[in-house]
PDB file of N, CA and C in Angstrom:
ATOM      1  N   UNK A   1       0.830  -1.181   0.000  1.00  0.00           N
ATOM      2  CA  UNK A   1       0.000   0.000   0.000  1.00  0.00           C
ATOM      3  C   UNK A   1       0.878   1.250   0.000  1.00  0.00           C
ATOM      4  N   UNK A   2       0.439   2.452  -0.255  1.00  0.00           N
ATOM      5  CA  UNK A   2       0.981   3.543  -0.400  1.00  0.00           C
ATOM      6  C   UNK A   2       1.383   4.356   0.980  1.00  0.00           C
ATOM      7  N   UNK A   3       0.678   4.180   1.755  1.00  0.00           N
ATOM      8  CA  UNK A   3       0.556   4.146   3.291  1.00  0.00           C
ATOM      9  C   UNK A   3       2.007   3.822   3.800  1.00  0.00           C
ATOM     10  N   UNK A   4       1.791   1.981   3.145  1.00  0.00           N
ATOM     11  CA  UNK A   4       3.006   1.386   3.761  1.00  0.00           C
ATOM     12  C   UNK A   4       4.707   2.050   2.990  1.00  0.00           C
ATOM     13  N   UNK A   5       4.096   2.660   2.236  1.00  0.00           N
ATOM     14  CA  UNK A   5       5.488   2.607   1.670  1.00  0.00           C
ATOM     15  C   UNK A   5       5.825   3.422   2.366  1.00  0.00           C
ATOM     16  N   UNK A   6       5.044   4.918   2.378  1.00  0.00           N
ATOM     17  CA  UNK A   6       5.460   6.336   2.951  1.00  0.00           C
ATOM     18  C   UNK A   6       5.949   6.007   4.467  1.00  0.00           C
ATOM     19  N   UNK A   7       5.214   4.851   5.092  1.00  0.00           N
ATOM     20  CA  UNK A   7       5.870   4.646   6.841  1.00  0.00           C
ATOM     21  C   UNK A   7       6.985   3.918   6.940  1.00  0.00           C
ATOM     22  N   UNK A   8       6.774   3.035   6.092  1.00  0.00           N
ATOM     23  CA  UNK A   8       8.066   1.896   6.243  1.00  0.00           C
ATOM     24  C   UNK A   8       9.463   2.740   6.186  1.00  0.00           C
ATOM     25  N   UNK A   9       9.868   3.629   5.389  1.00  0.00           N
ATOM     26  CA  UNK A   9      10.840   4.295   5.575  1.00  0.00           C
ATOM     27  C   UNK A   9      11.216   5.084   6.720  1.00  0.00           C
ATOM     28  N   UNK A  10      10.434   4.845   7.807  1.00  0.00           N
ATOM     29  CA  UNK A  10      10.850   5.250   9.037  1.00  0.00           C
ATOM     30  C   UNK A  10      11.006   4.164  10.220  1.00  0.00           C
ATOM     31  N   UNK A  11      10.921   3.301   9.909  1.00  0.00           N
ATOM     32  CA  UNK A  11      10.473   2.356  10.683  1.00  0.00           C
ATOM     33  C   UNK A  11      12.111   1.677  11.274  1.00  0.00           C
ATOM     34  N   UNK A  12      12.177   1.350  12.582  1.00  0.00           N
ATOM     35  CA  UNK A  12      13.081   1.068  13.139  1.00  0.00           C
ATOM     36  C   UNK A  12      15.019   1.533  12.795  1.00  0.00           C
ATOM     37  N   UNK A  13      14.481   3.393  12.250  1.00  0.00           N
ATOM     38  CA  UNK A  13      15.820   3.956  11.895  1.00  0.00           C
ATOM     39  C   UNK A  13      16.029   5.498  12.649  1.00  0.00           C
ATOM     40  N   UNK A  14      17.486   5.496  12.919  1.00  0.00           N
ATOM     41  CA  UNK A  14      17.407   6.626  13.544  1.00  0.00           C
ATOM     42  C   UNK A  14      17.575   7.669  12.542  1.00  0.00           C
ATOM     43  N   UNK A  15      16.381   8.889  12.980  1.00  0.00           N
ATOM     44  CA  UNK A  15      16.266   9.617  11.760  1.00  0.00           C
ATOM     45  C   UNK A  15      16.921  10.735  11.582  1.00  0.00           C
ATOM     46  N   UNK A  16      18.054  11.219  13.004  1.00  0.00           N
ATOM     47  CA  UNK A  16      19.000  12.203  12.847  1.00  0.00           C
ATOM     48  C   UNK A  16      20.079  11.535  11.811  1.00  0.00           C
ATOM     49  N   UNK A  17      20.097  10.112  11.295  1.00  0.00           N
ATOM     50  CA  UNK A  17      21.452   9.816  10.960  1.00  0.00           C
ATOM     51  C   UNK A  17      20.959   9.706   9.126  1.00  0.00           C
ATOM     52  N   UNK A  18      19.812  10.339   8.681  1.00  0.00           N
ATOM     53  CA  UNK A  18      19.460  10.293   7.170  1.00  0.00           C
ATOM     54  C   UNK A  18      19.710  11.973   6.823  1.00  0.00           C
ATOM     55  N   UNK A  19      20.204  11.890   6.136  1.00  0.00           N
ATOM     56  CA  UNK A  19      20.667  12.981   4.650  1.00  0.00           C
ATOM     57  C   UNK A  19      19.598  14.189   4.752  1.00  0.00           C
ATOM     58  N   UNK A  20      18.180  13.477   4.454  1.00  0.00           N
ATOM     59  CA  UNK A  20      17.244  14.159   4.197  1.00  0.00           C
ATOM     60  C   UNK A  20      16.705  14.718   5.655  1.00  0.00           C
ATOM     61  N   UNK A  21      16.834  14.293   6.698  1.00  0.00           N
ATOM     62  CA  UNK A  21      16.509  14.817   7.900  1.00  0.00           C
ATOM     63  C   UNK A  21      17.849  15.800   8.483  1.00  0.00           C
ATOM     64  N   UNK A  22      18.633  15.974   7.909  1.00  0.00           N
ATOM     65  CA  UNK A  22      20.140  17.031   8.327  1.00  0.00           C
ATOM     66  C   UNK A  22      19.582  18.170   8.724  1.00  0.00           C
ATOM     67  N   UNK A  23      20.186  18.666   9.967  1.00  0.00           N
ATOM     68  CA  UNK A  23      20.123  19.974  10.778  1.00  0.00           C
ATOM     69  C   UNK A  23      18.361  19.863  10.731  1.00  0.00           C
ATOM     70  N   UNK A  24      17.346  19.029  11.244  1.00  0.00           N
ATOM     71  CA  UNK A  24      16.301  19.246  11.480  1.00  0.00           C
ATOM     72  C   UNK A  24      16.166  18.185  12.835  1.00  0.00           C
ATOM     73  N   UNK A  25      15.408  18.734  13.474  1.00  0.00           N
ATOM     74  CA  UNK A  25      14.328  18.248  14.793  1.00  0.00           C
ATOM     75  C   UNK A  25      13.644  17.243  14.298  1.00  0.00           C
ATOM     76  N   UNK A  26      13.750  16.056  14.278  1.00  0.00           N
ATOM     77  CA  UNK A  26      12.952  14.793  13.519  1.00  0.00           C
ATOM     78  C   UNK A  26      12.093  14.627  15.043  1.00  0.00           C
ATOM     79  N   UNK A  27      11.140  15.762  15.687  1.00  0.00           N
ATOM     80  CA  UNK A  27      10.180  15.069  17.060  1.00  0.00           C
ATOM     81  C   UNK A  27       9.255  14.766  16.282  1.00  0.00           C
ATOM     82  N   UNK A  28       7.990  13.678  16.933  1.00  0.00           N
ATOM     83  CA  UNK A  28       7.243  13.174  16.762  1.00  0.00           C
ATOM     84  C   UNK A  28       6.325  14.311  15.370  1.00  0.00           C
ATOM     85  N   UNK A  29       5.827  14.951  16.091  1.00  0.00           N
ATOM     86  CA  UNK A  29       5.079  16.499  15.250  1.00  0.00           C
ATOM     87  C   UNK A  29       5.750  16.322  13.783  1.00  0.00           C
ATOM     88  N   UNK A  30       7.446  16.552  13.966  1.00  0.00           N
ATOM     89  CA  UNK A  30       7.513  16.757  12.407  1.00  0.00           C
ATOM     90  C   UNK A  30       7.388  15.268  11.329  1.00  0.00           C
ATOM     91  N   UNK A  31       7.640  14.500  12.104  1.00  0.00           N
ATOM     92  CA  UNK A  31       7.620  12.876  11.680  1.00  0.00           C
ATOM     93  C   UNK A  31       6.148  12.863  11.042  1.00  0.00           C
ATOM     94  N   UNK A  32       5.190  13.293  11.708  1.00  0.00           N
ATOM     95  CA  UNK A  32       3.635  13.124  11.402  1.00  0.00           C
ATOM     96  C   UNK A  32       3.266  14.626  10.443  1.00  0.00           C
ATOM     97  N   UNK A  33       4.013  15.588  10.349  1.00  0.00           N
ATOM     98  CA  UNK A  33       4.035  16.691   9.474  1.00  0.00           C
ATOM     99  C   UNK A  33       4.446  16.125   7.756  1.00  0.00           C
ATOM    100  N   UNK A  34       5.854  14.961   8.078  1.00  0.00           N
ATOM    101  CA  UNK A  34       6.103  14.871   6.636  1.00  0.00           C
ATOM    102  C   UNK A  34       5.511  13.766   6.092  1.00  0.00           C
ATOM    103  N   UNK A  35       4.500  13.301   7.068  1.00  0.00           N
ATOM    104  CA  UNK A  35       4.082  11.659   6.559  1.00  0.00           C
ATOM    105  C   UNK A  35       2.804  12.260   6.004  1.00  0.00           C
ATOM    106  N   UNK A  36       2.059  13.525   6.527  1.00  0.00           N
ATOM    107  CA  UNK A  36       0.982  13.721   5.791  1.00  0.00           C
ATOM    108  C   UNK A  36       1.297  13.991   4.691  1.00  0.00           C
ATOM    109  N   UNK A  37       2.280  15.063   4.495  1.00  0.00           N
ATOM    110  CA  UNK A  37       3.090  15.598   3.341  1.00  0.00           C
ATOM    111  C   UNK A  37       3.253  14.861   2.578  1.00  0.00           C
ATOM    112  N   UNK A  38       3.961  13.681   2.467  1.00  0.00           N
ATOM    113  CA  UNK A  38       4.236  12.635   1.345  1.00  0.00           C
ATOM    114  C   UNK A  38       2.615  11.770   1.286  1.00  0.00           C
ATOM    115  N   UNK A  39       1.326  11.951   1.758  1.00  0.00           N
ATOM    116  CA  UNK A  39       0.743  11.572   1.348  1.00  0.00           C
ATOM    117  C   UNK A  39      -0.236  12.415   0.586  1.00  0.00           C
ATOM    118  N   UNK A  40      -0.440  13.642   1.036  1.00  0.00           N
ATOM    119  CA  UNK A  40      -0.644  14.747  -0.080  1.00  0.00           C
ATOM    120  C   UNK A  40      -0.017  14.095  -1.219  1.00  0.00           C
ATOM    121  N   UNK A  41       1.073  14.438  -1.284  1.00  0.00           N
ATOM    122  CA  UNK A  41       2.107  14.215  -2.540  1.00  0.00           C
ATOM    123  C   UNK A  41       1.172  13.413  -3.616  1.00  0.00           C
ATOM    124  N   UNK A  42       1.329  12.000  -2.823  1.00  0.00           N
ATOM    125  CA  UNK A  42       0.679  10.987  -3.095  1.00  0.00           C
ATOM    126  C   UNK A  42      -0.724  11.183  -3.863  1.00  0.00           C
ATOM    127  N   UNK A  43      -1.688  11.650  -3.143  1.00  0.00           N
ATOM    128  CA  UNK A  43      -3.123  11.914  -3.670  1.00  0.00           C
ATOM    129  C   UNK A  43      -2.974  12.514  -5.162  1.00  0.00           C
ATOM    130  N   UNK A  44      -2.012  13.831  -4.823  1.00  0.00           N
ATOM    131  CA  UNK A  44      -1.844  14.663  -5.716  1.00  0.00           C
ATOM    132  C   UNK A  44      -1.382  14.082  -7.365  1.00  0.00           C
ATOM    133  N   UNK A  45      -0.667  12.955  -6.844  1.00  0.00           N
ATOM    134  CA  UNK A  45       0.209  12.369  -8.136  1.00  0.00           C
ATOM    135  C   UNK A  45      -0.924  11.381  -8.664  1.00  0.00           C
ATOM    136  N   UNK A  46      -1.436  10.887  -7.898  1.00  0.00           N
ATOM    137  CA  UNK A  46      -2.851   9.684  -8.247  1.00  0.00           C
ATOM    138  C   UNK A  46      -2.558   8.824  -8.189  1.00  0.00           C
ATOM    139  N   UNK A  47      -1.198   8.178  -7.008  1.00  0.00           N
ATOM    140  CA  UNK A  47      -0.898   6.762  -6.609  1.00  0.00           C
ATOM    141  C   UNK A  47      -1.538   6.645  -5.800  1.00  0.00           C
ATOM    142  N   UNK A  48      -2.428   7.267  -5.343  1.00  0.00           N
ATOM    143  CA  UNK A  48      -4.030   6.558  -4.433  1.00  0.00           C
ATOM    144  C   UNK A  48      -4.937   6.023  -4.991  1.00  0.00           C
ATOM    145  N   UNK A  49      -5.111   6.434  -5.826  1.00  0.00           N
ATOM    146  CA  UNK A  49      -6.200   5.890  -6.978  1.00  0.00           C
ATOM    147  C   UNK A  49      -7.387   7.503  -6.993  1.00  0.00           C
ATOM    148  N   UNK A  50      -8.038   6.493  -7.901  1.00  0.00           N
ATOM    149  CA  UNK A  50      -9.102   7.812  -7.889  1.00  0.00           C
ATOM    150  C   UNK A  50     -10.252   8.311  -7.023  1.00  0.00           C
ATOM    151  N   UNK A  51     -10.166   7.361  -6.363  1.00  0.00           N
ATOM    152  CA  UNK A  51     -11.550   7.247  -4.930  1.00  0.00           C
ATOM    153  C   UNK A  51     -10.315   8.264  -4.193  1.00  0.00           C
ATOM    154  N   UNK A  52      -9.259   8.205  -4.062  1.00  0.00           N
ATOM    155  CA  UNK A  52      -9.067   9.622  -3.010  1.00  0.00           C
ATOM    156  C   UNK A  52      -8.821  11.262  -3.573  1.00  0.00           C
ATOM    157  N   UNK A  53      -9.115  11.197  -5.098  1.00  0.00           N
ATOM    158  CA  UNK A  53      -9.207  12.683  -5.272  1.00  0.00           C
ATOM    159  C   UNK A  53     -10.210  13.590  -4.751  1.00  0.00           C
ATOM    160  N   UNK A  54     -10.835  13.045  -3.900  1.00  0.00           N
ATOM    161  CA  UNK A  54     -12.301  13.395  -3.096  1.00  0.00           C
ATOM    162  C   UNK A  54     -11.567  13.886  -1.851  1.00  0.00           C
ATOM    163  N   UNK A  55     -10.788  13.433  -1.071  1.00  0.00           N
ATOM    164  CA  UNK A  55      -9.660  13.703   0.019  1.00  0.00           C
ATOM    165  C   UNK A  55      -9.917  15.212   0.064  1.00  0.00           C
ATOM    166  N   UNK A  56     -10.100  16.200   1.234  1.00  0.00           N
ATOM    167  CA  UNK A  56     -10.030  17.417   1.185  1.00  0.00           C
ATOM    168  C   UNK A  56      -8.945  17.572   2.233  1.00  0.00           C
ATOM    169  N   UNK A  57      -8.521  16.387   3.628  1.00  0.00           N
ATOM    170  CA  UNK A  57      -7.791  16.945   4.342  1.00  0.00           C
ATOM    171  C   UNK A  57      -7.456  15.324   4.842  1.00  0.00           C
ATOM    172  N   UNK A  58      -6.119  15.331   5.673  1.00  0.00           N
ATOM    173  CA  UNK A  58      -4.975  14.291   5.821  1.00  0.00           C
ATOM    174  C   UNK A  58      -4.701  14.705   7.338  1.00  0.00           C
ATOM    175  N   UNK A  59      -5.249  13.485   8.286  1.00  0.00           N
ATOM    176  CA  UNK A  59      -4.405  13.534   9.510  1.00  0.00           C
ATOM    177  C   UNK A  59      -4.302  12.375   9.489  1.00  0.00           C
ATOM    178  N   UNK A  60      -2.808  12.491  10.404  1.00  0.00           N
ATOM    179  CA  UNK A  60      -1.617  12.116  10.697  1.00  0.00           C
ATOM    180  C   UNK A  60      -1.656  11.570  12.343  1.00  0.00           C
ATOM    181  N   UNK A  61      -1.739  11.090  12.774  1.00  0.00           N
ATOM    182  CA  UNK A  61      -1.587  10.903  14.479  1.00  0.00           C
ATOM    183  C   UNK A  61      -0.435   9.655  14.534  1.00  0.00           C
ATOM    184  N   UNK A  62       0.232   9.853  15.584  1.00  0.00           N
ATOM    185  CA  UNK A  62       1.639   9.240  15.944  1.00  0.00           C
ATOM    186  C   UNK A  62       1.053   8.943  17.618  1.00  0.00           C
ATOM    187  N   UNK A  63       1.827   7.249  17.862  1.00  0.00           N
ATOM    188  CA  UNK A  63       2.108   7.334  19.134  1.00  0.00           C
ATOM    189  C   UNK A  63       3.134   6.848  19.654  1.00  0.00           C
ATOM    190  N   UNK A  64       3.684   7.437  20.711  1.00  0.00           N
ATOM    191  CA  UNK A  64       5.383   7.074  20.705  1.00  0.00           C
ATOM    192  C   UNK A  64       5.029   5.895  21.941  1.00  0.00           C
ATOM    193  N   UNK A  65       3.820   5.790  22.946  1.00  0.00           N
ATOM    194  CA  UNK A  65       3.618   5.210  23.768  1.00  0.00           C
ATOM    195  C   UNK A  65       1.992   4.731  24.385  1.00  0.00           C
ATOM    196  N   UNK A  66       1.317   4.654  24.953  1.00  0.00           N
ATOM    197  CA  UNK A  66       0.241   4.463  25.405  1.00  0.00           C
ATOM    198  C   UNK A  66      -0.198   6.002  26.197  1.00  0.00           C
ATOM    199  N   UNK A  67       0.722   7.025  26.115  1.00  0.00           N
ATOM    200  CA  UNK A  67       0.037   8.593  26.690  1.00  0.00           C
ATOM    201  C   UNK A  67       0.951   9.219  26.147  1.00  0.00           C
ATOM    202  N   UNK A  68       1.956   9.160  24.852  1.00  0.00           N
ATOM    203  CA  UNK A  68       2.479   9.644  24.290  1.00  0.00           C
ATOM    204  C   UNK A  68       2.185   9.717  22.503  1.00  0.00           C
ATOM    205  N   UNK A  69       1.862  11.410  22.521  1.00  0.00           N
ATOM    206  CA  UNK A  69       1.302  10.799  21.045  1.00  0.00           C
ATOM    207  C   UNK A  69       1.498  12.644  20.086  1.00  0.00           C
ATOM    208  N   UNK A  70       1.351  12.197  18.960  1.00  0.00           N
ATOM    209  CA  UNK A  70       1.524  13.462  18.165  1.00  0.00           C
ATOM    210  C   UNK A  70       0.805  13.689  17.072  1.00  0.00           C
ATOM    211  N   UNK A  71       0.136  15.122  16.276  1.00  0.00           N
ATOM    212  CA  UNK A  71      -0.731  14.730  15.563  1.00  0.00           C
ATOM    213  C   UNK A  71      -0.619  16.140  14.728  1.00  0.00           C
ATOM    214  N   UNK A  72      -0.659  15.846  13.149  1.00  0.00           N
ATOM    215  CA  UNK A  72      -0.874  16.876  12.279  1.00  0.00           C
ATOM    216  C   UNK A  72      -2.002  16.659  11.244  1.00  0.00           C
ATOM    217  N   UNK A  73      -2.464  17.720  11.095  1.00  0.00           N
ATOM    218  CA  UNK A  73      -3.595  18.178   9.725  1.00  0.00           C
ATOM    219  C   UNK A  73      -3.434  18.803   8.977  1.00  0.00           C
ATOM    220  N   UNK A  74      -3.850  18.364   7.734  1.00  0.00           N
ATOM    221  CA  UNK A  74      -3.571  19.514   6.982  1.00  0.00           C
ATOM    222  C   UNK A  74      -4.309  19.344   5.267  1.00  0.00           C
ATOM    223  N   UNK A  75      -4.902  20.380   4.475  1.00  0.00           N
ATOM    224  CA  UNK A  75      -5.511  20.075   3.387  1.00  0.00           C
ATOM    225  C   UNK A  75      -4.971  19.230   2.698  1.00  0.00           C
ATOM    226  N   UNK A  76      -5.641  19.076   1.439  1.00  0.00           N
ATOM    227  CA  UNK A  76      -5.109  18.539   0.345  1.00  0.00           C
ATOM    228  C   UNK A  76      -5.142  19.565  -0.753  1.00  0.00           C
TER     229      UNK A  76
END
């Protein structure tokens, strides 16, 4: 899934030590900022298919724990 692709690239890596995360704050917030982001992207390009050009808005919620958690919105 498209989902999976956009998460799997975070998944069990530390994200101060990638290229694309240099001189940035990788906290929870921005982690769930660029995952909506690359799924915008996504909608936008039409690797969702066409049932999500209907999509008006993309949240994001993260949890780092059972009372730890982070969350972004944002249009399409």
């Amino acid at each position: 899934s498209e989902l999976g692709k956009v998460i799997g690239g975070f998944n069990y890596r530390n994200l101060d030590d990638e290229e694309q995360f240099d001189q940035i704050n990788t906290s929870t917030e921005y982690v769930a900022k660029v995952i909506a982001d690359r799924l915008v992207a996504a909608i936008h390009a039409g690797t969702l298919g066409e049932g999500a050009q209907g999509i008006r808005e993309v949240a994001v919620t993260l949890h780092e724990s059972h009372i730890a958690w982070a969350s972004y919105e944002r249009g399409v």
